[in-house]
Protein backbone atom coordinates (compact mmCIF):
# COMPACT_ATOMS: atom_id res chain seq x y z
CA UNK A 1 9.28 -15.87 -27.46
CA UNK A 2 6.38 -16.37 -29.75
CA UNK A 3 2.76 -14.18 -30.43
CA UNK A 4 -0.03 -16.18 -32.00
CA UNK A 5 -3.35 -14.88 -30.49
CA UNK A 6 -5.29 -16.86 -28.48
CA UNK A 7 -9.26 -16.53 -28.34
CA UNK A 8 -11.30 -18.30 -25.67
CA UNK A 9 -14.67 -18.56 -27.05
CA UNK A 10 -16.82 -19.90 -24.59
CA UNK A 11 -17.47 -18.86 -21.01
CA UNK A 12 -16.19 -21.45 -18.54
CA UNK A 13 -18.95 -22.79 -15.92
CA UNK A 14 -18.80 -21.95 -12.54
CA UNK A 15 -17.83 -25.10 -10.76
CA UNK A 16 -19.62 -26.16 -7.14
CA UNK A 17 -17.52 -26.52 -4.14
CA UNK A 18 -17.41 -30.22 -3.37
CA UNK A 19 -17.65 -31.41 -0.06
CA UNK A 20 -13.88 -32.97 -0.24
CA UNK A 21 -12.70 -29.56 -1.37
CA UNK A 22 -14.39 -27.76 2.00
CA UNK A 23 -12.80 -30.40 4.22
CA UNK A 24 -9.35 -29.55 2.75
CA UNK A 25 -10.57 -25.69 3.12
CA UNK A 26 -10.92 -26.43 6.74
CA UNK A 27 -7.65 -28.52 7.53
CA UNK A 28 -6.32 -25.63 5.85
CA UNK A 29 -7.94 -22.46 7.72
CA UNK A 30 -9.17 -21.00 4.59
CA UNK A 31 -13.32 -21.87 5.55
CA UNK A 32 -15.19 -19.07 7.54
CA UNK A 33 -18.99 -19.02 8.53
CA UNK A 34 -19.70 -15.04 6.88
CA UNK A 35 -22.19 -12.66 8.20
CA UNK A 36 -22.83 -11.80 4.72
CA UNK A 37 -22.95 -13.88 1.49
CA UNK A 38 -22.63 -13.07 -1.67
CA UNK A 39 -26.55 -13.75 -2.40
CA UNK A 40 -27.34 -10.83 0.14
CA UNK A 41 -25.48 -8.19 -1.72
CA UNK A 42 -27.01 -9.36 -4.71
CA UNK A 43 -30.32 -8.04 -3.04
CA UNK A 44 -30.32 -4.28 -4.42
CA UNK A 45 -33.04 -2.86 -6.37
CA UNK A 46 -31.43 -0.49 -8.49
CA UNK A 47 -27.43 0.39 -8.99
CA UNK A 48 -25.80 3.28 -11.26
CA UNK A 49 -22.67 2.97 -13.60
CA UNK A 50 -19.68 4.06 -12.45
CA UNK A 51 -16.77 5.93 -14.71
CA UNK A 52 -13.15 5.76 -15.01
CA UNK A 53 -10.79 8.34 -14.54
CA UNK A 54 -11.65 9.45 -18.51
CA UNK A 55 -15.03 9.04 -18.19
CA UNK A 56 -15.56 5.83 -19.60
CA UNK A 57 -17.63 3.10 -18.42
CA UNK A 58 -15.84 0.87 -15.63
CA UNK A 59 -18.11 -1.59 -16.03
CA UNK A 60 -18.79 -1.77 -12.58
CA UNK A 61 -21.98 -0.85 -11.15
CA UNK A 62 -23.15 1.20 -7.59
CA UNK A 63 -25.83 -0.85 -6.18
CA UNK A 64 -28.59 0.73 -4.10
CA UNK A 65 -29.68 -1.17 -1.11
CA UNK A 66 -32.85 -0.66 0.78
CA UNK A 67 -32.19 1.82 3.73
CA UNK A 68 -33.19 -0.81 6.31
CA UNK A 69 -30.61 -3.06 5.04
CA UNK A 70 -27.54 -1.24 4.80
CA UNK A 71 -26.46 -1.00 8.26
CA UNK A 72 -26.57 -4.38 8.30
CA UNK A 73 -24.82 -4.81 5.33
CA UNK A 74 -21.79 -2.45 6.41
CA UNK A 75 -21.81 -4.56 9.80
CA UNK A 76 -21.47 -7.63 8.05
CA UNK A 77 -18.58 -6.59 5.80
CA UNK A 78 -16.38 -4.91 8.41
CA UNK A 79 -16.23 -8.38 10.44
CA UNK A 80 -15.61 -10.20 6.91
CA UNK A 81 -12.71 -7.97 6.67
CA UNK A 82 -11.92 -8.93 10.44
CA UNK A 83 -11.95 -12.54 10.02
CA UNK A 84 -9.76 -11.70 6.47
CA UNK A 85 -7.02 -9.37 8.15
CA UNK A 86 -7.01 -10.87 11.96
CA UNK A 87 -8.68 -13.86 12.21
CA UNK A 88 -12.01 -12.31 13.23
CA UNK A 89 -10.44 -9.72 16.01
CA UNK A 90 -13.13 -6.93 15.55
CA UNK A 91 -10.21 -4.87 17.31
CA UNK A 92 -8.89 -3.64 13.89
CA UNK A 93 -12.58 -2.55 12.27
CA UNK A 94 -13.19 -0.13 15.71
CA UNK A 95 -12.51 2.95 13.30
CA UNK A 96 -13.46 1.72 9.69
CA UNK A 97 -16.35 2.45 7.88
CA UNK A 98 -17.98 0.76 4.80
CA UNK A 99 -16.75 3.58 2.06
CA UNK A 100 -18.04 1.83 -1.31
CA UNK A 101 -19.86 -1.16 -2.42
CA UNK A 102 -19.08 -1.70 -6.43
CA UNK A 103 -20.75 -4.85 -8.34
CA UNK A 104 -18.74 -5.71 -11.61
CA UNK A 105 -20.90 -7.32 -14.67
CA UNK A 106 -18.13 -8.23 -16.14
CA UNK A 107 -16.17 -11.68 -15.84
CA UNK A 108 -17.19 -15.25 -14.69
CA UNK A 109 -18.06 -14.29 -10.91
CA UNK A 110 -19.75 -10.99 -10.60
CA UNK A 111 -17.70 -9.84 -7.62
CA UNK A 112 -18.05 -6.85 -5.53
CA UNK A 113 -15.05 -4.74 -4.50
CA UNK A 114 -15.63 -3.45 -0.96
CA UNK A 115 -13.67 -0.35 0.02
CA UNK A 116 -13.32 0.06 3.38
CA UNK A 117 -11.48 3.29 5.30
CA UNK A 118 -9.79 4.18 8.55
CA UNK A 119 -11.68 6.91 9.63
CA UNK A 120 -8.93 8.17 11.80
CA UNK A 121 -6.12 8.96 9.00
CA UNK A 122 -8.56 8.10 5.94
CA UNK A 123 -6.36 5.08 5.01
CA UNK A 124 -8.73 2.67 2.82
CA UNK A 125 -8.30 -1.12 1.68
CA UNK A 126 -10.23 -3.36 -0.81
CA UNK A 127 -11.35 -7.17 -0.68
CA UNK A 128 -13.79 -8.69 -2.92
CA UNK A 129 -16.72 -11.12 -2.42
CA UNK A 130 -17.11 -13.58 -4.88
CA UNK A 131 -19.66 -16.26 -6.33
CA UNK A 132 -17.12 -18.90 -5.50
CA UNK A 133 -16.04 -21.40 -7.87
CA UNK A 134 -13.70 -24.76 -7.59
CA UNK A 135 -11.38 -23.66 -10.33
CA UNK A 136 -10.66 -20.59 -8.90
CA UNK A 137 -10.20 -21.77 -5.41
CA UNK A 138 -7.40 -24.20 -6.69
CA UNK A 139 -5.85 -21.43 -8.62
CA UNK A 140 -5.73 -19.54 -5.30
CA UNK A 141 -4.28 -22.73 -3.98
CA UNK A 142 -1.64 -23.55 -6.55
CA UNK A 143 -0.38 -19.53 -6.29
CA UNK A 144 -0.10 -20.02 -2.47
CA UNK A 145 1.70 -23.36 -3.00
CA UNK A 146 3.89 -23.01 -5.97
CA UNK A 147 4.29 -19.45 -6.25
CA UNK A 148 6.70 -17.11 -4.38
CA UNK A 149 3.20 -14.96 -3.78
CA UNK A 150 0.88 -15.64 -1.09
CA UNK A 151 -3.01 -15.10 -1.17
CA UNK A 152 -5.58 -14.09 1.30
CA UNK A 153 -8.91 -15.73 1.02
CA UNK A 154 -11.98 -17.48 2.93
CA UNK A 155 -14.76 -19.25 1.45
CA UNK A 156 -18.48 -20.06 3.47
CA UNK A 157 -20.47 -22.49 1.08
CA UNK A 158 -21.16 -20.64 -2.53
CA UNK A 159 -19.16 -17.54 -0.78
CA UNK A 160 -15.62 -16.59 -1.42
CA UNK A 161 -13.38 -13.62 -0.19
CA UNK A 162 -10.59 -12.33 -1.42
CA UNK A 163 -8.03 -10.03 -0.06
CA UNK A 164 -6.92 -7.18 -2.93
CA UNK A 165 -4.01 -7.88 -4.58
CA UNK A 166 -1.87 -4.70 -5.30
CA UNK A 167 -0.09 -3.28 -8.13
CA UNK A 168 -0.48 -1.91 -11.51
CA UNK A 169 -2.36 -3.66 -14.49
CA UNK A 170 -0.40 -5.12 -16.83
CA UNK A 171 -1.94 -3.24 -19.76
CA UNK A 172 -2.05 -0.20 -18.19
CA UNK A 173 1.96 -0.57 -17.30
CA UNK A 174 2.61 -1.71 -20.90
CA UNK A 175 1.06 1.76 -22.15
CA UNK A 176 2.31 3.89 -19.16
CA UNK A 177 5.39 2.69 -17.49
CA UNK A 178 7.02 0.00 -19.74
CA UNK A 179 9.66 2.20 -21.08
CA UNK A 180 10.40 4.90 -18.25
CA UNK A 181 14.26 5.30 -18.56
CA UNK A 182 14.47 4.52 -14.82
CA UNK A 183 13.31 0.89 -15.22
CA UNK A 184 15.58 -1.64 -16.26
CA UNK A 185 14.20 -3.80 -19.65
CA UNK A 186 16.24 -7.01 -18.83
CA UNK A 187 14.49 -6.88 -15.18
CA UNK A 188 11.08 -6.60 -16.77
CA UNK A 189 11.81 -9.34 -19.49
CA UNK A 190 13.19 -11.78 -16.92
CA UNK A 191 10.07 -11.53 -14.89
CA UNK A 192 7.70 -11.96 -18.14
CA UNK A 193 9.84 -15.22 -18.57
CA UNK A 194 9.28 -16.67 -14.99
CA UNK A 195 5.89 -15.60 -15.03
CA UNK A 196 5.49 -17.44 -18.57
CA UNK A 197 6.84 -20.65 -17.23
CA UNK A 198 4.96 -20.44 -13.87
CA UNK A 199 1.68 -20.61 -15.39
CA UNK A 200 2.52 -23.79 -17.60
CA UNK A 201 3.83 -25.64 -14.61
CA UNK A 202 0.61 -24.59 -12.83
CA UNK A 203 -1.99 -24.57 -15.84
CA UNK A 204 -3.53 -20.96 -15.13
CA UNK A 205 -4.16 -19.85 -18.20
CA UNK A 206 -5.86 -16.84 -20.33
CA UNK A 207 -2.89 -14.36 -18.36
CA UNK A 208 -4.00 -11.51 -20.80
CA UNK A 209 -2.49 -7.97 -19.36
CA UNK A 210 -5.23 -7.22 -17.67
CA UNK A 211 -5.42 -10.43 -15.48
CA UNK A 212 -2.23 -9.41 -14.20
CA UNK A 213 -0.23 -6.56 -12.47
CA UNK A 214 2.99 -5.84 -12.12
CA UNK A 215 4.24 -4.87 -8.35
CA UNK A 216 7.93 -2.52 -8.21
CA UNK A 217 10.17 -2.61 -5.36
CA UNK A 218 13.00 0.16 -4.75
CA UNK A 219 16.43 -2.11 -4.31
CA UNK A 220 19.25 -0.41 -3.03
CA UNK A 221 20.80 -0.27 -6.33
CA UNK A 222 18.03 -1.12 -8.62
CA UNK A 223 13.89 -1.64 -9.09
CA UNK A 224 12.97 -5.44 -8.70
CA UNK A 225 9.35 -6.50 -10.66
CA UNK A 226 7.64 -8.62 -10.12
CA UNK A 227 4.13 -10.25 -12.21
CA UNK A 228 0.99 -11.57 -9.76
CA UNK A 229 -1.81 -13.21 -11.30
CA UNK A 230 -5.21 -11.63 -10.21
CA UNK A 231 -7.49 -13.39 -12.38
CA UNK A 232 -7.92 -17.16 -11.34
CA UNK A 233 -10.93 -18.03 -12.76
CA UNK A 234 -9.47 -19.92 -15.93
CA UNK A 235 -7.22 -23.01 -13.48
CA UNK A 236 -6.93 -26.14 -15.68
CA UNK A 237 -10.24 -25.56 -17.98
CA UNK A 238 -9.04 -25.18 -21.33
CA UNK A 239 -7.59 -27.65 -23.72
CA UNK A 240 -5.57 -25.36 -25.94
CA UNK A 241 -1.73 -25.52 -24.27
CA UNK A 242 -1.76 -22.04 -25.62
CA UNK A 243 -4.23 -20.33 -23.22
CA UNK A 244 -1.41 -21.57 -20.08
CA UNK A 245 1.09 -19.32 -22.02
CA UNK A 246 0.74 -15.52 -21.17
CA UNK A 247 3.34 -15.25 -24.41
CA UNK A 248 1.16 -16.20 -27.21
CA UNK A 249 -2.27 -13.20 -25.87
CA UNK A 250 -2.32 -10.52 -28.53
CA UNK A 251 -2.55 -7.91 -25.42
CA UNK A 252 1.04 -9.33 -23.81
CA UNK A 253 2.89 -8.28 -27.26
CA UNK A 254 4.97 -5.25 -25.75
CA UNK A 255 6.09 -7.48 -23.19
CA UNK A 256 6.93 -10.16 -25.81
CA UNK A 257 8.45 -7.71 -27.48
CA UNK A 258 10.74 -6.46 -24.74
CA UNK A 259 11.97 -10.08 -23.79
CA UNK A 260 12.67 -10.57 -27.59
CA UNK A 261 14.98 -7.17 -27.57
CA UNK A 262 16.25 -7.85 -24.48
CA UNK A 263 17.04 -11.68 -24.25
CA UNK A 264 18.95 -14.05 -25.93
CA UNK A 265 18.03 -17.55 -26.14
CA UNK A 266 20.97 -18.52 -23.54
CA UNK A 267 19.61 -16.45 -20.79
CA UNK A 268 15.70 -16.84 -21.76
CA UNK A 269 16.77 -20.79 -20.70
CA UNK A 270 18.64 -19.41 -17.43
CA UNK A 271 15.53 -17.51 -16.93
CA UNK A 272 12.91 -20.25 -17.41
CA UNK A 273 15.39 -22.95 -15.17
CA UNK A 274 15.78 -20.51 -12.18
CA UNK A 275 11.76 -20.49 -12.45
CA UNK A 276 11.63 -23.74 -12.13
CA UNK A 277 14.51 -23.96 -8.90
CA UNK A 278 12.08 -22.03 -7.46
CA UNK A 279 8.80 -23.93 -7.94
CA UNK A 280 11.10 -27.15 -6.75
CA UNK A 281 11.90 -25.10 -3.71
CA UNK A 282 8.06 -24.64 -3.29
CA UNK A 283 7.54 -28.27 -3.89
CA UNK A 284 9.53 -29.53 -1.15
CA UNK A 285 8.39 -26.76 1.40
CA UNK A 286 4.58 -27.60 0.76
CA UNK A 287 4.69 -31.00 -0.34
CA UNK A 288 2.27 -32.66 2.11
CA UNK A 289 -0.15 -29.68 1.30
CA UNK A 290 0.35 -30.26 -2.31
CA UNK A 291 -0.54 -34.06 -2.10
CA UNK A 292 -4.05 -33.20 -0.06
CA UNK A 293 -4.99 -30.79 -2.65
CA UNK A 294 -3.81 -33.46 -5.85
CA UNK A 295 -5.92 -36.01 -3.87
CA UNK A 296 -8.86 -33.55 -3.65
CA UNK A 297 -8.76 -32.18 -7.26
CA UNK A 298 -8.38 -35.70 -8.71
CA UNK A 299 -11.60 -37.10 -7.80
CA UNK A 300 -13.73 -33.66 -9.34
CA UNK A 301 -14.99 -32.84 -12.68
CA UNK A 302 -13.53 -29.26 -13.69
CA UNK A 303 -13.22 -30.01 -17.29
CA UNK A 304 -14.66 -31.65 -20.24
CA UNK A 305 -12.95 -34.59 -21.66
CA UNK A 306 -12.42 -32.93 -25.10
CA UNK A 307 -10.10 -29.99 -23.45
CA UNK A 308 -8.31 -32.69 -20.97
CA UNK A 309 -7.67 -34.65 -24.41
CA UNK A 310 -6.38 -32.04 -26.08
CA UNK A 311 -4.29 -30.92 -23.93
CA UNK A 312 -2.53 -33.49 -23.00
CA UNK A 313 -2.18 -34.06 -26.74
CA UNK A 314 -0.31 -30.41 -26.91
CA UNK A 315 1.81 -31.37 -23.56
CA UNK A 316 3.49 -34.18 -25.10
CA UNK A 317 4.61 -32.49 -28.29
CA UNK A 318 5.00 -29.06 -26.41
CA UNK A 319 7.45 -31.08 -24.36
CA UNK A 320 8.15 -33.53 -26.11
CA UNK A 321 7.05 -36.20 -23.47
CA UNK A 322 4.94 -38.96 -24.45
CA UNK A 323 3.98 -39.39 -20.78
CA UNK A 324 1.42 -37.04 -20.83
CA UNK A 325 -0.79 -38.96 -23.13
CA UNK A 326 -0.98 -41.16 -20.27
CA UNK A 327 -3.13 -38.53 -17.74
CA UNK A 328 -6.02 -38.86 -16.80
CA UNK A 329 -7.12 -35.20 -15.42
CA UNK A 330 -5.89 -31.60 -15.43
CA UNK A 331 -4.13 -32.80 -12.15
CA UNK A 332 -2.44 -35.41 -13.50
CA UNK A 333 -0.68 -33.56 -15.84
CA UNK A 334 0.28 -30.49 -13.21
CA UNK A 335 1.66 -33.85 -11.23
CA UNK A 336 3.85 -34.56 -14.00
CA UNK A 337 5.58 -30.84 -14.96
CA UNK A 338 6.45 -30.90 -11.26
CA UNK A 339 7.82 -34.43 -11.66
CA UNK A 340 9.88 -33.75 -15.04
CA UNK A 341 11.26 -30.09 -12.82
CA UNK A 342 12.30 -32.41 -10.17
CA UNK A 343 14.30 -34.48 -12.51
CA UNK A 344 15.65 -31.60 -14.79
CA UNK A 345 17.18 -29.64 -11.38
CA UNK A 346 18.59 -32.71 -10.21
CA UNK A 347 20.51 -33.19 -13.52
């Protein structure tokens, strides 16, 4: 594994949802007409700062909503959270209650995190809305596709939902938990590999610690890991080849560093081609899904023609593959890794 920082200077547009991209949100039960949008929680005259755990700012913000506005508000979000969880039975919101409405300033989409509790046993669960964006939505895609992780999410016109995806931030694992004697380092390494390769073969890039966490599982004889992505805002933008590989971020280095220790280059390979089994496994399961959203994807504009020249340029000497000088999109080029895995496991 290598570290060579990677900066991303300038803040990627938010990207309209095209009217081929909600048909294939439809034929693929991921629309929803919302009570609430994300423009109507943007209506609050006032909010307050909220602190971490230390006492730091959070960087997320309480907003204050007129008092003749927030019953309808909670209303709103507790069926969002129906038609999320249950496909709109109000059944399972009988005993929940709106708990917290947070706005982050931070990040491409603004979202709010929505806490929501059982009043009965004081069980709570978060979702976010969302300004929503076409990059991100075919992030979300591409994780439920060629991932072994499925995601949660509905989108109503400029409105996207997303279900909370659990586990502990990567840089707050790398600080805290990285090196408890109880957790295996091999285990961890082999996942930062997998993880590594995933989001090449995908193109989800700027995977700094803090885009991801880390979920553990108790095995019988053993703790598996495992790395999601929550951050999809950066799908295909880029040119740099770099920003698609969570190894070369400054902030990933103790994880870097672990795989380094911990792996030679024989199993870093076995690593990187039992990855790619996988995603081939994915392929075949979702294939007809995966051709509606190529056919979708091809015909937008996500990118600028600089980055999709680039980085094609850096895909053919990364791999070694003049073929990629021949794409024509972001798309193109995901169409081809997937190809070249298909050949490689049938070798």
């Amino acid at each position: 594994m290598e570290l060579n920082d990677v900066k991303i200077v300038l803040k990627k547009p938010i990207f309209p949802v095209s009217a081929p991209l909600q048909k294939y949100l439809r034929a693929y039960q991921r629309d929803s007409k919302l009570p609430i949008t994300y423009d109507d929680l943007l209506q609050f005259s006032e909010s307050f700062p909220i602190m971490d755990k230390s006492g730091k700012d959070s960087l997320w913000e309480g907003p204050i909503y007129a008092n003749d506005r927030i019953e309808d508000i909670h209303n709103g979000l507790k069926v969002i959270y129906a038609n999320l969880k249950a496909s709109g039975n109000l059944r399972i919101v009988q005993h929940k209650y709106i708990d917290k409405i947070e706005y982050c300033t931070f990040g491409n989409t603004h979202p709010f995190r929505i806490r929501i509790v059982n009043r009965l046993n004081d069980v709570y669960d978060y979702f976010y809305v969302k300004r929503a964006d076409a990059s991100r939505i075919y992030g979300l895609e591409l994780e439920e596709i060629l991932s072994p992780n499925q995601v949660n999410y509905l989108v109503d016109r400029e409105t996207l939902i997303e279900e909370h995806i659990a586990g502990i931030p990567g840089d707050v694992f790398s600080k805290t938990y990285l090196h408890k004697p109880e957790y295996n380092p091999t285990r961890i390494a082999k996942e930062f590999v997998k993880f590594n390769e995933r989001c090449l073969v995908m193109l989800l890039g700027d995977m700094r610690s803090y885009n991801f966490v880390m979920q553990i599982t108790p095995d019988f004889d053993d703790i598996q890991f495992r790395i999601r992505a929550i951050d999809f805002d950066q799908q295909f933008y880029e040119g740099n080849i770099k920003v698609y590989q969570p190894q070369f971020f400054k902030e990933n280095f103790p994880y870097v560093k672990m795989g380094m220790e911990q792996l030679t280059d024989k199993t870093y390979l076995q690593y990187q081609q039992e990855e790619k089994s996988s995603i081939l496994h994915c392929v075949r399961s979702e294939r007809h899904r995966l051709k509606d959203l190529r056919d979708v994807s091809n015909t937008e504009v996500l990118t600028s023609a600089e980055n999709i020249a680039q980085l094609k340029e850096g895909m053919a000497a990364h791999f070694e593959d003049e073929n990629y000088l021949a794409c024509q999109t972001m798309t193109d080029m995901i169409e081809l890794n997937i190809k070249n895995i298909i050949r490689q496991v049938k070798l």
